[in-house]
Protein backbone atom coordinates (compact mmCIF):
# COMPACT_ATOMS: atom_id res chain seq x y z
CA UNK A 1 0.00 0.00 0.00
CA UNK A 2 1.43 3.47 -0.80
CA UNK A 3 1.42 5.80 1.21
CA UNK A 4 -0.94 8.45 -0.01
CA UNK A 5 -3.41 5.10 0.23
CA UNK A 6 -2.81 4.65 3.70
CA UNK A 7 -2.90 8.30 4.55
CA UNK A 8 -6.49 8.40 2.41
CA UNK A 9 -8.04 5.04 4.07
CA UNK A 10 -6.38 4.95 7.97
CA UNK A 11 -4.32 7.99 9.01
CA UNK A 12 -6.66 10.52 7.77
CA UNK A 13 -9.74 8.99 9.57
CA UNK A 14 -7.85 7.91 12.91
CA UNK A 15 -7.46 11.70 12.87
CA UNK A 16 -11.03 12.77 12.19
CA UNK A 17 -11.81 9.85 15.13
CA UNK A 18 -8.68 11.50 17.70
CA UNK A 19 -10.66 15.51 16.81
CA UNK A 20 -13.72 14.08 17.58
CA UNK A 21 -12.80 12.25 20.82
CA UNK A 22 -10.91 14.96 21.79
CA UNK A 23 -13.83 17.57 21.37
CA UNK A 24 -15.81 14.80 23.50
CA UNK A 25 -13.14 15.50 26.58
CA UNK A 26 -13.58 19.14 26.00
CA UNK A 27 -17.18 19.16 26.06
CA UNK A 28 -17.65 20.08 22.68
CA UNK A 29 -20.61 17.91 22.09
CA UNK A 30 -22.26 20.19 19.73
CA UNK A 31 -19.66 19.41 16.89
CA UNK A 32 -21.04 17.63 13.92
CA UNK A 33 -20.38 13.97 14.20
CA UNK A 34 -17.58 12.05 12.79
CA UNK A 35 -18.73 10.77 8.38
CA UNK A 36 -16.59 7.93 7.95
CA UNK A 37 -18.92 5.33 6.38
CA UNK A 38 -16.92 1.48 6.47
CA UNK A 39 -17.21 -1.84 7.56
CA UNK A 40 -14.01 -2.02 9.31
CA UNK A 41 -12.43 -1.33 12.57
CA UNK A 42 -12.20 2.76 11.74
CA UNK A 43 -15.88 2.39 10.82
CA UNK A 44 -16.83 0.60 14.37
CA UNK A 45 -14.68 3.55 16.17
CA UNK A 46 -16.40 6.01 14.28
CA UNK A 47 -19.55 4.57 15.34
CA UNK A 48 -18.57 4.33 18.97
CA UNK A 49 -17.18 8.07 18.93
CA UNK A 50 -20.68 9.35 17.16
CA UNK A 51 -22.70 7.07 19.42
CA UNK A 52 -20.99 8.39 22.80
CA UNK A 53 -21.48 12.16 21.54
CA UNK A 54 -25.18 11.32 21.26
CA UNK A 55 -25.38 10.00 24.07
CA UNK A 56 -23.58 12.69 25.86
CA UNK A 57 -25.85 15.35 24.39
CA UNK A 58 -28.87 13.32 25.38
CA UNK A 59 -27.69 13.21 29.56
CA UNK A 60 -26.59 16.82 28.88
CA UNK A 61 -29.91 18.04 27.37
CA UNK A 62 -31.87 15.80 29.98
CA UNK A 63 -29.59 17.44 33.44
CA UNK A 64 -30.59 20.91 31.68
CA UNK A 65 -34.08 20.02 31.43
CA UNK A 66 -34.83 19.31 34.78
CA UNK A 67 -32.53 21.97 35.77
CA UNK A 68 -34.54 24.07 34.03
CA UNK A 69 -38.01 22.78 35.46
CA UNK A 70 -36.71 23.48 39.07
CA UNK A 71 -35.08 26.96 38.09
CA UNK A 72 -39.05 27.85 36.57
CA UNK A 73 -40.53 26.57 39.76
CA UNK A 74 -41.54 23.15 38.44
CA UNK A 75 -40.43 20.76 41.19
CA UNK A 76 -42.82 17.44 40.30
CA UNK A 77 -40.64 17.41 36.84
CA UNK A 78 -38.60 14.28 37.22
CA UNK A 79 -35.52 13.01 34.48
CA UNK A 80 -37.72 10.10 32.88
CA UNK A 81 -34.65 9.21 30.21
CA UNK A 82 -33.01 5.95 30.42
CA UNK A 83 -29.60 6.75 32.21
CA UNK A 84 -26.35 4.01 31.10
CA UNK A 85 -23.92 2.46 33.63
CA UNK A 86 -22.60 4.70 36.16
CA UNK A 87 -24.61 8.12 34.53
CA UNK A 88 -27.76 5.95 36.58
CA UNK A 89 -26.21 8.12 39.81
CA UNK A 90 -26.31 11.21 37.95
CA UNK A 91 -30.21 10.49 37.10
CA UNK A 92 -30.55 9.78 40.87
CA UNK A 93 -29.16 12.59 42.32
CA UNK A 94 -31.46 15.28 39.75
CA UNK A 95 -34.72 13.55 40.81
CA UNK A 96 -33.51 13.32 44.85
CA UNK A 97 -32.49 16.51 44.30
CA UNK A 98 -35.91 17.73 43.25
CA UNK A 99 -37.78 15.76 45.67
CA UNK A 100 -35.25 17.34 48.66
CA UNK A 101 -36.29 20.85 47.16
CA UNK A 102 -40.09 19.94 47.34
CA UNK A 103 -39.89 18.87 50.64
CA UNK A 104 -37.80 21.90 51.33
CA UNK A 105 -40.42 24.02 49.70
CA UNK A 106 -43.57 22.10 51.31
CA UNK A 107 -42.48 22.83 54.65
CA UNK A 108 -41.80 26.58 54.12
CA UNK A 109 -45.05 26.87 52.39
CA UNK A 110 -47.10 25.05 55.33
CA UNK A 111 -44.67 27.82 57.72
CA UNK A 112 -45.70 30.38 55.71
CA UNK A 113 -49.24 29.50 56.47
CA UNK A 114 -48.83 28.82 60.33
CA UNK A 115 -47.37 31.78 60.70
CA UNK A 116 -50.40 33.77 58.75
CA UNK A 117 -52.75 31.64 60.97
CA UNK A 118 -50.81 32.85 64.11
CA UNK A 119 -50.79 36.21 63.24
CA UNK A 120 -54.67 36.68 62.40
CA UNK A 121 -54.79 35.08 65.86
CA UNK A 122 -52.87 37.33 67.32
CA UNK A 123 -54.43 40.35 65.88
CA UNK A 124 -58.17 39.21 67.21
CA UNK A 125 -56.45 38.75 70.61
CA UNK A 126 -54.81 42.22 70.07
CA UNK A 127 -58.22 43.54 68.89
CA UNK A 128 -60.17 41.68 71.91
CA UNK A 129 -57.77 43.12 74.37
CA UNK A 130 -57.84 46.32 72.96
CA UNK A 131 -61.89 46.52 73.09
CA UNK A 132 -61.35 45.17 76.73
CA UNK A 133 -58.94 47.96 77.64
CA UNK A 134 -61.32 50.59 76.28
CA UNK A 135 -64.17 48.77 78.35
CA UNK A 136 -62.32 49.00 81.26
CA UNK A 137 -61.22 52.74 80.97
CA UNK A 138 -64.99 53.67 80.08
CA UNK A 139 -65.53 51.80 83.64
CA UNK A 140 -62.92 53.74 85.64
CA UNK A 141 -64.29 56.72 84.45
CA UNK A 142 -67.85 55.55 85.36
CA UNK A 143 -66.58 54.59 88.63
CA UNK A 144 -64.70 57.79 88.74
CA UNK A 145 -67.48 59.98 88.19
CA UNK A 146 -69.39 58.14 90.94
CA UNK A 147 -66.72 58.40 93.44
CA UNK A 148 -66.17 62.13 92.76
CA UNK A 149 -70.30 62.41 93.40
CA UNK A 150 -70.23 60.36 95.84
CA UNK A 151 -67.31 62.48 97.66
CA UNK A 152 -69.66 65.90 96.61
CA UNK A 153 -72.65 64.64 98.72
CA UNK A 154 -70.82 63.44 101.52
CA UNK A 155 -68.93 66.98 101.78
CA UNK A 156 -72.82 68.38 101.21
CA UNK A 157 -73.83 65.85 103.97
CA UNK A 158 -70.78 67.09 106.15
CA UNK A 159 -71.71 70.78 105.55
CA UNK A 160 -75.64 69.85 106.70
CA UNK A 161 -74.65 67.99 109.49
CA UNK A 162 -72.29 71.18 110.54
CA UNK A 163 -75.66 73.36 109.84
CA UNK A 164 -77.74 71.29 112.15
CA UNK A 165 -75.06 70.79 115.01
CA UNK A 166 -75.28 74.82 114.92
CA UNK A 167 -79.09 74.68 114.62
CA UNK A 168 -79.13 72.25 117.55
CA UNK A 169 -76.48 74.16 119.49
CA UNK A 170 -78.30 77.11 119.03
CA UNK A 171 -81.69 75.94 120.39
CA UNK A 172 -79.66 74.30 123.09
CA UNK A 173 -78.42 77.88 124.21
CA UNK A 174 -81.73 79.39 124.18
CA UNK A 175 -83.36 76.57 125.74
CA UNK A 176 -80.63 76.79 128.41
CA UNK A 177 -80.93 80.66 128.49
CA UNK A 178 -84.72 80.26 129.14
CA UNK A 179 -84.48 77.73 131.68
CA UNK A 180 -82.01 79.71 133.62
């Protein structure tokens, strides 16, 4: 085989393979796959290159998916593609990972709500004790008002009873002067 031949049919396409395995380490999984149409062992590495992209782009394009979902809120999405080997832990780890933010999210919600419960409890016990303090100054004044009354007609009572000790004192003099 000359060389040109062997560039044409094995070096050139071992090269084309290397580029494309080598954009698959730098996560360049975009790139166009590898056309090297043949039976032989170049055309089952090919294959296996092309194949591994795809599959690549499919985990990729599934992990920003659900990423995705969760980012927009969506926590019940869940990864349903068919995960290879040891990308199954991957798969795992999205779905715990939403089900860990639901749960996160449930419970925060159902605070949320105790604490909305607990405050319109609080503000009708605010509101009841205010209405009771407003009761009970309306009856200290009441009370108030009565004791200051009260106070006027016992002074008035005191002031009478004076009058009628001096009434009675008086009479008692002129009885005694008339007696005498």
């Amino acid at each position: 085989m000359k060389l040109p031949l062997l560039k044409r049919y094995i070096t050139k396409p071992l090269a084309e393979v290397a580029n494309a395995s080598n954009n698959l380490i730098e996560g360049k999984l975009s790139e166009d796959d590898v056309e090297i149409y043949r039976y032989d062992e170049v055309g089952k590495l090919t294959d296996v290159v092309n194949k591994t992209a795809a599959e690549f782009r499919s985990y990729i394009d599934d992990i920003h998916n659900v990423l995705r979902n969760i980012e927009n809120g969506n926590l019940t999405y869940r990864s349903s593609l068919e995960y290879e080997g040891d990308f199954v832990r991957i798969k795992n780890s999205l779905n715990e990972i939403a089900e860990k933010l639901t749960d996160v999210f449930t419970k925060v919600n159902n605070a949320s709500e105790q604490v909305n419960i607990n405050s319109s409890q609080i503000s009708t016990a605010s509101q009841m004790l205010a209405e009771g303090t407003s009761t009970q100054a309306a009856t200290i004044e009441e009370i108030s008002s009565t004791v200051v009354d009260l106070s006027d007609r016992v002074n008035d009572n005191a002031q009478n009873t004076a009058k009628a000790k001096k009434l009675s004192d008086k009479t008692n003099d002129r009885v005694h002067d008339q007696n005498s």
